[in-house]
N, C-alpha and C. Protein backbone atom coordinates (compact mmCIF):
# COMPACT_ATOMS: atom_id res chain seq x y z
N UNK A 1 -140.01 16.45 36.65
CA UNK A 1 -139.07 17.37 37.19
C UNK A 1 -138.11 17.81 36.10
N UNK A 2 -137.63 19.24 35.69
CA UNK A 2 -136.78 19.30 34.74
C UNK A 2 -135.55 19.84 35.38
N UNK A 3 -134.46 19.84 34.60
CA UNK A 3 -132.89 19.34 35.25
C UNK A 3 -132.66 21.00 34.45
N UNK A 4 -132.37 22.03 35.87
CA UNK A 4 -131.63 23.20 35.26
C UNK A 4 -129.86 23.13 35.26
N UNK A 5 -129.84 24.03 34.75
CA UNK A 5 -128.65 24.42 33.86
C UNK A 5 -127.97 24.97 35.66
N UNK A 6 -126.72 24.60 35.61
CA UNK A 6 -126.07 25.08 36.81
C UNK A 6 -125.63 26.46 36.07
N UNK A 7 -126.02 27.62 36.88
CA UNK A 7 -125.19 28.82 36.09
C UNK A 7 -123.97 28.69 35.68
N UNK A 8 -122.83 28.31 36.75
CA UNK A 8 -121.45 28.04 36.50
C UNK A 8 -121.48 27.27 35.23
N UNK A 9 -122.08 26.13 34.80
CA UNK A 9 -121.70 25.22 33.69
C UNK A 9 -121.86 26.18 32.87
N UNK A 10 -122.87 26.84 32.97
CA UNK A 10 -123.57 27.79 31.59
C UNK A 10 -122.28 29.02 31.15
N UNK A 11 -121.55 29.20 32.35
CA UNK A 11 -120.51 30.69 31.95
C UNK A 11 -119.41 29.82 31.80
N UNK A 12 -119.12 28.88 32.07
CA UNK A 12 -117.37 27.99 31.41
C UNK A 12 -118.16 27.75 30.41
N UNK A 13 -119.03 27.30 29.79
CA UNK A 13 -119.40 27.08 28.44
C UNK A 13 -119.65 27.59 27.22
N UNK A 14 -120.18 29.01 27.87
CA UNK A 14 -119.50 30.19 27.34
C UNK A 14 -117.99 31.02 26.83
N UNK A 15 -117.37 30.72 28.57
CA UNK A 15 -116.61 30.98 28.21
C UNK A 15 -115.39 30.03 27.15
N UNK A 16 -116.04 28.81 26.99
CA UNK A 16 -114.79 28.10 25.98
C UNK A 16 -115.06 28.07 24.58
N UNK A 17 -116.22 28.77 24.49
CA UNK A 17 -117.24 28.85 23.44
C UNK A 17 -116.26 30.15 22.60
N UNK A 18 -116.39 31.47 23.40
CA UNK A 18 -115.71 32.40 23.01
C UNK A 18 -114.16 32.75 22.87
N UNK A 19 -113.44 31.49 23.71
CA UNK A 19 -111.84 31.37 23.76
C UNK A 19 -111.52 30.79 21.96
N UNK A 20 -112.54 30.07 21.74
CA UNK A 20 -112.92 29.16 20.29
C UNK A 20 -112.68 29.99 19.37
N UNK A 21 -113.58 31.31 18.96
CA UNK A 21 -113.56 32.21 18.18
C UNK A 21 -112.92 32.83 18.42
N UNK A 22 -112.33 33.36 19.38
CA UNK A 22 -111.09 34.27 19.49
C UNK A 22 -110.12 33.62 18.43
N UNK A 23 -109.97 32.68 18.70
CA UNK A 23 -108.22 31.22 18.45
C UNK A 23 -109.16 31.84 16.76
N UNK A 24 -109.72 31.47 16.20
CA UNK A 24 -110.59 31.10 14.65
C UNK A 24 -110.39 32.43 14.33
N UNK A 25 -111.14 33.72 14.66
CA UNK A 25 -110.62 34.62 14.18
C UNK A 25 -109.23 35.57 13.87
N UNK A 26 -108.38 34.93 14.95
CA UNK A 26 -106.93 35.03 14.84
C UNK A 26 -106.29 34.58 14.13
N UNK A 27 -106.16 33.42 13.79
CA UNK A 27 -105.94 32.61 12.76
C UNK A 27 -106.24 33.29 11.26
N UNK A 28 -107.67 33.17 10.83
CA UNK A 28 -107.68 33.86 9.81
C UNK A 28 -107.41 35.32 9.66
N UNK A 29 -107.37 35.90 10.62
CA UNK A 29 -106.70 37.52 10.34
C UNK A 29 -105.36 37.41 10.12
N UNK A 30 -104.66 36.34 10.65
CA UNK A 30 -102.83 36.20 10.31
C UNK A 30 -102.92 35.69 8.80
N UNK A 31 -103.68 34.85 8.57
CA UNK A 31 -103.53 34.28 7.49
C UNK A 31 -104.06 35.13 6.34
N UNK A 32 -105.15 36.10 6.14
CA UNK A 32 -105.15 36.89 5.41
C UNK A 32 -104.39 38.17 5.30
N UNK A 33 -103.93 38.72 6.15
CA UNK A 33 -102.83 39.78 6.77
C UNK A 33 -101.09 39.36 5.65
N UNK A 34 -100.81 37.95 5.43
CA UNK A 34 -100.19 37.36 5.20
C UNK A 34 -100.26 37.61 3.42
N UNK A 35 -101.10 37.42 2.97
CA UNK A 35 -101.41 37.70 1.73
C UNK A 35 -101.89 39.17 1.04
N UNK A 36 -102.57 39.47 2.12
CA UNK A 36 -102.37 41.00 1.72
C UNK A 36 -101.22 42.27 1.35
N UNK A 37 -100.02 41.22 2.35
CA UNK A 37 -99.35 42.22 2.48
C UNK A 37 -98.21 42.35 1.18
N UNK A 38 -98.38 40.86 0.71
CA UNK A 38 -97.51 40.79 -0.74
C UNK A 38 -98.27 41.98 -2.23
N UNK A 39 -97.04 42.68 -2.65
CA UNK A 39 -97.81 43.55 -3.83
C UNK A 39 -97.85 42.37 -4.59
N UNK A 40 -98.44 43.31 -5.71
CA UNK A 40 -98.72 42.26 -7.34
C UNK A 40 -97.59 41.77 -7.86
N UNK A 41 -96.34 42.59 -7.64
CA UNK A 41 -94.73 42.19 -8.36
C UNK A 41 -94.44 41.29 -7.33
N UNK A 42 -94.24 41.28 -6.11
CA UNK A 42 -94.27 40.30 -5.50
C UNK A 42 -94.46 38.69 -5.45
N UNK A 43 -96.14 39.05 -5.71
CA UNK A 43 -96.61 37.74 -6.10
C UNK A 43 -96.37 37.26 -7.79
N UNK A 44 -96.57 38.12 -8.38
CA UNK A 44 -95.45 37.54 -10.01
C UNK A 44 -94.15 37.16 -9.76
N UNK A 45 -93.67 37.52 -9.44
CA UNK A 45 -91.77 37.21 -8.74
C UNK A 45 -91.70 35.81 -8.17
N UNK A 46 -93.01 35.46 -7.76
CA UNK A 46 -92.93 34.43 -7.03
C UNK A 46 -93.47 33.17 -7.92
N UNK A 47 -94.14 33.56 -8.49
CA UNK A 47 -94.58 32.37 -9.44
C UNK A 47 -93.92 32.26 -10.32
N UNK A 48 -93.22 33.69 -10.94
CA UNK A 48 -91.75 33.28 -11.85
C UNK A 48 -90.90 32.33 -11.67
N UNK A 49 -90.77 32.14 -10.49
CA UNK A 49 -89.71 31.55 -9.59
C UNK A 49 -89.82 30.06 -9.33
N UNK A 50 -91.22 30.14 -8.85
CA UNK A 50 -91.92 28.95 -8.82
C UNK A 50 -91.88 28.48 -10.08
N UNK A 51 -92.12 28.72 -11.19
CA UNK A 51 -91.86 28.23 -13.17
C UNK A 51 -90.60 28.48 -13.15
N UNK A 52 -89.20 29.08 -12.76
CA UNK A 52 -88.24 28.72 -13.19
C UNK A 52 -87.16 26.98 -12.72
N UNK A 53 -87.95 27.32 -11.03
CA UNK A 53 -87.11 25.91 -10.67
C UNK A 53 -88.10 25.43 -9.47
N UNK A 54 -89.21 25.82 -9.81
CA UNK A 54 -89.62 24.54 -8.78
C UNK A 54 -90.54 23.62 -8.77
N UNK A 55 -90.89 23.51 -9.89
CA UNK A 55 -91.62 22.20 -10.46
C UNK A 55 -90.60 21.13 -11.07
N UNK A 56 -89.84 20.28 -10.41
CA UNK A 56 -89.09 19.22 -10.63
C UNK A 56 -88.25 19.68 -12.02
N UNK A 57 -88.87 18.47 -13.06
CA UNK A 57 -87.89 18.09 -14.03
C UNK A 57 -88.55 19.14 -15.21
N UNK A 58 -90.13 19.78 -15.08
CA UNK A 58 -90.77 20.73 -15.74
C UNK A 58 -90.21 22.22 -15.14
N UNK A 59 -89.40 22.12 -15.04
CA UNK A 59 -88.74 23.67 -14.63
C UNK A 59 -88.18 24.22 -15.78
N UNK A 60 -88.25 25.23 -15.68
CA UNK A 60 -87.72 25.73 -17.18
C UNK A 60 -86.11 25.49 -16.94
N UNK A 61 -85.40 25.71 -15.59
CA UNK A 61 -84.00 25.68 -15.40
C UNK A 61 -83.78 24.70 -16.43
N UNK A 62 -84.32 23.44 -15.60
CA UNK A 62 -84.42 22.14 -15.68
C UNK A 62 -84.38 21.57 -17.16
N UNK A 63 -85.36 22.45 -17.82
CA UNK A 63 -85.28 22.08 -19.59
C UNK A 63 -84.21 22.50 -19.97
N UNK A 64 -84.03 23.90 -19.83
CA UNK A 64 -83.03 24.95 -20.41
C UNK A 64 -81.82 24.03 -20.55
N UNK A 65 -81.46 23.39 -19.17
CA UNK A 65 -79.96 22.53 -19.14
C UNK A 65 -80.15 21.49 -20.11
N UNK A 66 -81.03 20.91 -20.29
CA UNK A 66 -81.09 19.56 -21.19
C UNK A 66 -81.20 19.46 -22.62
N UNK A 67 -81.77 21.07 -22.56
CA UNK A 67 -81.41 21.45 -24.22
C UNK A 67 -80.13 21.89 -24.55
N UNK A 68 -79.75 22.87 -23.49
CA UNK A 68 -78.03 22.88 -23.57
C UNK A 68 -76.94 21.69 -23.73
N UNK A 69 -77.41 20.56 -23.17
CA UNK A 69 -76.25 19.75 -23.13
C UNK A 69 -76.37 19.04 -23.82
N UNK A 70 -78.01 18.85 -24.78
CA UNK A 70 -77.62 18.06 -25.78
C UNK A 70 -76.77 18.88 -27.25
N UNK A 71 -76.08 19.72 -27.16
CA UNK A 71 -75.06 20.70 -28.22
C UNK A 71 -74.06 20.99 -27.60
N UNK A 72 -73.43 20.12 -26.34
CA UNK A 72 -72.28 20.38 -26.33
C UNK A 72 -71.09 19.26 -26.30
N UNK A 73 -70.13 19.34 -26.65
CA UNK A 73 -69.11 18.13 -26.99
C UNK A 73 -69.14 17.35 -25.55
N UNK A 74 -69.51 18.24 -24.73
CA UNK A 74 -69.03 17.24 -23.31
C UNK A 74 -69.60 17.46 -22.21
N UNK A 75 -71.42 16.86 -22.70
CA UNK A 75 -72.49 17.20 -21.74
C UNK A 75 -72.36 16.80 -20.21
N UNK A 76 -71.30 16.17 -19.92
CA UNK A 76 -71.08 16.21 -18.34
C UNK A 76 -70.24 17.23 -18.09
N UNK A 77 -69.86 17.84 -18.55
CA UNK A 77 -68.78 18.98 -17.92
C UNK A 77 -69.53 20.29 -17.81
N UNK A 78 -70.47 20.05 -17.85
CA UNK A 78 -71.76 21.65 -17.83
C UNK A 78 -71.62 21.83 -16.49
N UNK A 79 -71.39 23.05 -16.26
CA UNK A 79 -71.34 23.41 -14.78
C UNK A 79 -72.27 25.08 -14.39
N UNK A 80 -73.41 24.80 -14.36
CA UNK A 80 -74.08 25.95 -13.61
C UNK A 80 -73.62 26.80 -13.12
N UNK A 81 -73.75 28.18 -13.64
CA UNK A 81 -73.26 29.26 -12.94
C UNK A 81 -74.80 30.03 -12.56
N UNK A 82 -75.63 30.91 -13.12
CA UNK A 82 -76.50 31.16 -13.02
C UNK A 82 -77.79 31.19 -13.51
N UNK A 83 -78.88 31.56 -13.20
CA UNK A 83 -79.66 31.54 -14.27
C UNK A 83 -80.74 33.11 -13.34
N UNK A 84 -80.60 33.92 -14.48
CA UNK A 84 -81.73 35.09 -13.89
C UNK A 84 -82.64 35.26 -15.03
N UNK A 85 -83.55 36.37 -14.98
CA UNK A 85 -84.73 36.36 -15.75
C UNK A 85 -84.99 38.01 -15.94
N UNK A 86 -86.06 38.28 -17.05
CA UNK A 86 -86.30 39.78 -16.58
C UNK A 86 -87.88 39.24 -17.74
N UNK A 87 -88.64 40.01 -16.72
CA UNK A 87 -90.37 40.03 -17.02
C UNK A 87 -90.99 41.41 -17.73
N UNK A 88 -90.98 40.35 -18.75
CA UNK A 88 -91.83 41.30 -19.78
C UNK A 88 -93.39 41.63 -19.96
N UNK A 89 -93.93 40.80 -18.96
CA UNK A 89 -95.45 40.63 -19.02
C UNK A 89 -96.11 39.64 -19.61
N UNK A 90 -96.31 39.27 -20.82
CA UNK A 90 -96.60 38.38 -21.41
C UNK A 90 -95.16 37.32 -21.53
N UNK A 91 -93.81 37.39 -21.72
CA UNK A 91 -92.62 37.01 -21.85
C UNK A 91 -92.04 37.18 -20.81
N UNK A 92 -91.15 35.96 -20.65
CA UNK A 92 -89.94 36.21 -19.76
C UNK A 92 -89.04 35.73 -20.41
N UNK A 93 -87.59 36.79 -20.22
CA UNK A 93 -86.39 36.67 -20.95
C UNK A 93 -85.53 35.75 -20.03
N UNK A 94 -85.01 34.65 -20.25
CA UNK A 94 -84.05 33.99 -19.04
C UNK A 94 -82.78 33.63 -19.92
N UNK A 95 -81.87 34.24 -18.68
CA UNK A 95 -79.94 33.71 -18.86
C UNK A 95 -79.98 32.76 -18.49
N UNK A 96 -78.96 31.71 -19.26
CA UNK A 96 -78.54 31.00 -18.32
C UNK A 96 -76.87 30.82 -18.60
N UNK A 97 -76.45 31.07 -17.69
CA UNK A 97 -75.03 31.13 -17.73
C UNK A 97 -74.30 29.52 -17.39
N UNK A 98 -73.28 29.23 -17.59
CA UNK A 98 -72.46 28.09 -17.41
C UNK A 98 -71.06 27.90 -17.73
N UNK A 99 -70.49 26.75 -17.59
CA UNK A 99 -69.05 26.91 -18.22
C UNK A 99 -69.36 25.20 -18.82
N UNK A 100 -68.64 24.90 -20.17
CA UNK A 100 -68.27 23.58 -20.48
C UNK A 100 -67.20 23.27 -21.46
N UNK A 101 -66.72 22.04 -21.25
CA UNK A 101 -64.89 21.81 -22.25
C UNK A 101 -65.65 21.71 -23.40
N UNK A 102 -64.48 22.55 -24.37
CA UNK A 102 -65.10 22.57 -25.60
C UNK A 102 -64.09 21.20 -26.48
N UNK A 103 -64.39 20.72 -27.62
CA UNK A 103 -63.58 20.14 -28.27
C UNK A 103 -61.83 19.57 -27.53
N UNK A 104 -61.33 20.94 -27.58
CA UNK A 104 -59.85 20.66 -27.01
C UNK A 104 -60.05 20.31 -25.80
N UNK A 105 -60.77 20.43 -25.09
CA UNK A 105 -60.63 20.15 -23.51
C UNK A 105 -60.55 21.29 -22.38
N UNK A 106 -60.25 22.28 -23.47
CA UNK A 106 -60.87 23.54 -22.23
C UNK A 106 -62.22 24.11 -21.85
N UNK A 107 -61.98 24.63 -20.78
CA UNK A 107 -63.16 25.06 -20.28
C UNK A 107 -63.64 26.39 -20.70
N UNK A 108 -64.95 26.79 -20.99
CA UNK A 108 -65.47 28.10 -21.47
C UNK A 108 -66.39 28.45 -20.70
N UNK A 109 -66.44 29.76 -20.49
CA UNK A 109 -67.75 30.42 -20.26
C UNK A 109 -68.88 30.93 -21.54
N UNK A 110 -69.84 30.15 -21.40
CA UNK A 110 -70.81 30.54 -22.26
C UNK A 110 -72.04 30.84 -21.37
N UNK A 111 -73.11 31.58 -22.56
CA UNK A 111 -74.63 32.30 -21.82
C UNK A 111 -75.25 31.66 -23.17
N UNK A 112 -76.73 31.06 -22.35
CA UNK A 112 -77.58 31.14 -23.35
C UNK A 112 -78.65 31.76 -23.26
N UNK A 113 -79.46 32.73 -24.10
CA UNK A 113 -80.73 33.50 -23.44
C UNK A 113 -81.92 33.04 -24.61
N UNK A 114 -83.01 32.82 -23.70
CA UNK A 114 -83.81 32.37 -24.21
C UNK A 114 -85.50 33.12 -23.60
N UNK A 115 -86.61 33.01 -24.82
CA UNK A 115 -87.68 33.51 -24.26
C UNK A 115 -88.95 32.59 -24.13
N UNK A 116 -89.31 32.65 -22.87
CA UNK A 116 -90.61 31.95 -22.61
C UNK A 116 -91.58 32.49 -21.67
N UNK A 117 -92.72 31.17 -21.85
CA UNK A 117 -94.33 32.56 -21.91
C UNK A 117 -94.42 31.99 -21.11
N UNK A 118 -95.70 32.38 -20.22
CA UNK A 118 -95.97 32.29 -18.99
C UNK A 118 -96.34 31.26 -18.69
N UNK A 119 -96.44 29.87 -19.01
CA UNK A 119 -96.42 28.82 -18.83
C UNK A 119 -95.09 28.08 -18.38
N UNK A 120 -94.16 28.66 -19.03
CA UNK A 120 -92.79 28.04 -19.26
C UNK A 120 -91.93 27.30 -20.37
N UNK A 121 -92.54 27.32 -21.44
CA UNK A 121 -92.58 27.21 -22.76
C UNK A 121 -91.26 27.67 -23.39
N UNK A 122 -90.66 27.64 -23.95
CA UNK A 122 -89.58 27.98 -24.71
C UNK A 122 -89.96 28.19 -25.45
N UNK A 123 -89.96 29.83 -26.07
CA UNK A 123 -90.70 30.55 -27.30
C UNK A 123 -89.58 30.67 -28.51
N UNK A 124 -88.54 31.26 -27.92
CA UNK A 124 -87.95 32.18 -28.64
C UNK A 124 -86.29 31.66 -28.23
N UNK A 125 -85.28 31.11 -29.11
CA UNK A 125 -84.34 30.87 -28.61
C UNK A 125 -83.18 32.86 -29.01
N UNK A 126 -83.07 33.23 -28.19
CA UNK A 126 -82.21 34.87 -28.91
C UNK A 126 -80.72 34.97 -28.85
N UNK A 127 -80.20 33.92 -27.73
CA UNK A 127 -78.60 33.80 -28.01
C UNK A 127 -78.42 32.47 -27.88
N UNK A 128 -77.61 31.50 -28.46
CA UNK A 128 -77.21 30.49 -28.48
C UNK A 128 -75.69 30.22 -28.46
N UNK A 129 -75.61 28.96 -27.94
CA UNK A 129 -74.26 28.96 -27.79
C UNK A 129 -73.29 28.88 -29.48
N UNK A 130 -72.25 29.98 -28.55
CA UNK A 130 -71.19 29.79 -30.08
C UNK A 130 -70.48 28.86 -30.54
């Protein structure tokens, strides 16, 4: 004797079959929709960003400060003001701005600008502190 298929089982089985791929193809249409919609400057902007401060202690911020403070009279008094960038393509030019006591005990505003490659590298030191 062979055991048929109850129609009903056969159309809920279907139908959870196709609720499945609905959910799967939705998913990946958000998720590619998502990436499409970033331009190319976009996504460079973002990995700039990502190489300036967000790989821990390999951040360029992150170096930038530690090369700074080893040249100044009073490497705890470094106080972050900013740090921006401008993309050259192969180079990126980065500020980094700060204030620290000099000798006498006052406080200064200094900038240091420096160039590095798309790794994060420190190429090119172009202003240094005075």
């Amino acid at each position: 004797m062979k055991n048929k298929s109850n129609p009903k089982d056969v159309k809920k089985g279907c139908l959870a079959l196709i609720f499945l791929l609905v959910i799967i193809v939705s998913i990946a249409a958000i998720t590619c929709e998502n990436e499409e919609s970033l331009t190319k400057q976009e996504i460079r902007d973002k990995k700039i960003n990502e190489l300036l401060y967000g790989n821990g202690m390999n951040a360029v911020n992150i170096k930038l400060i530690q090369l700074v403070k080893r040249h100044l009279n009073d490497p705890s008094s470094m106080g972050n003001i900013e740090v921006y960038y401008v993309d050259h393509d192969s180079t990126i030019t980065v500020t980094q701005k700060f204030t620290a006591k000099n000798a006498f005990g006052g406080t200064l505003r200094k900038e240091v600008i420096v160039s590095i490659d798309t790794l994060g590298n420190i190429t090119d030191i172009i202003k240094w502190i005075d």
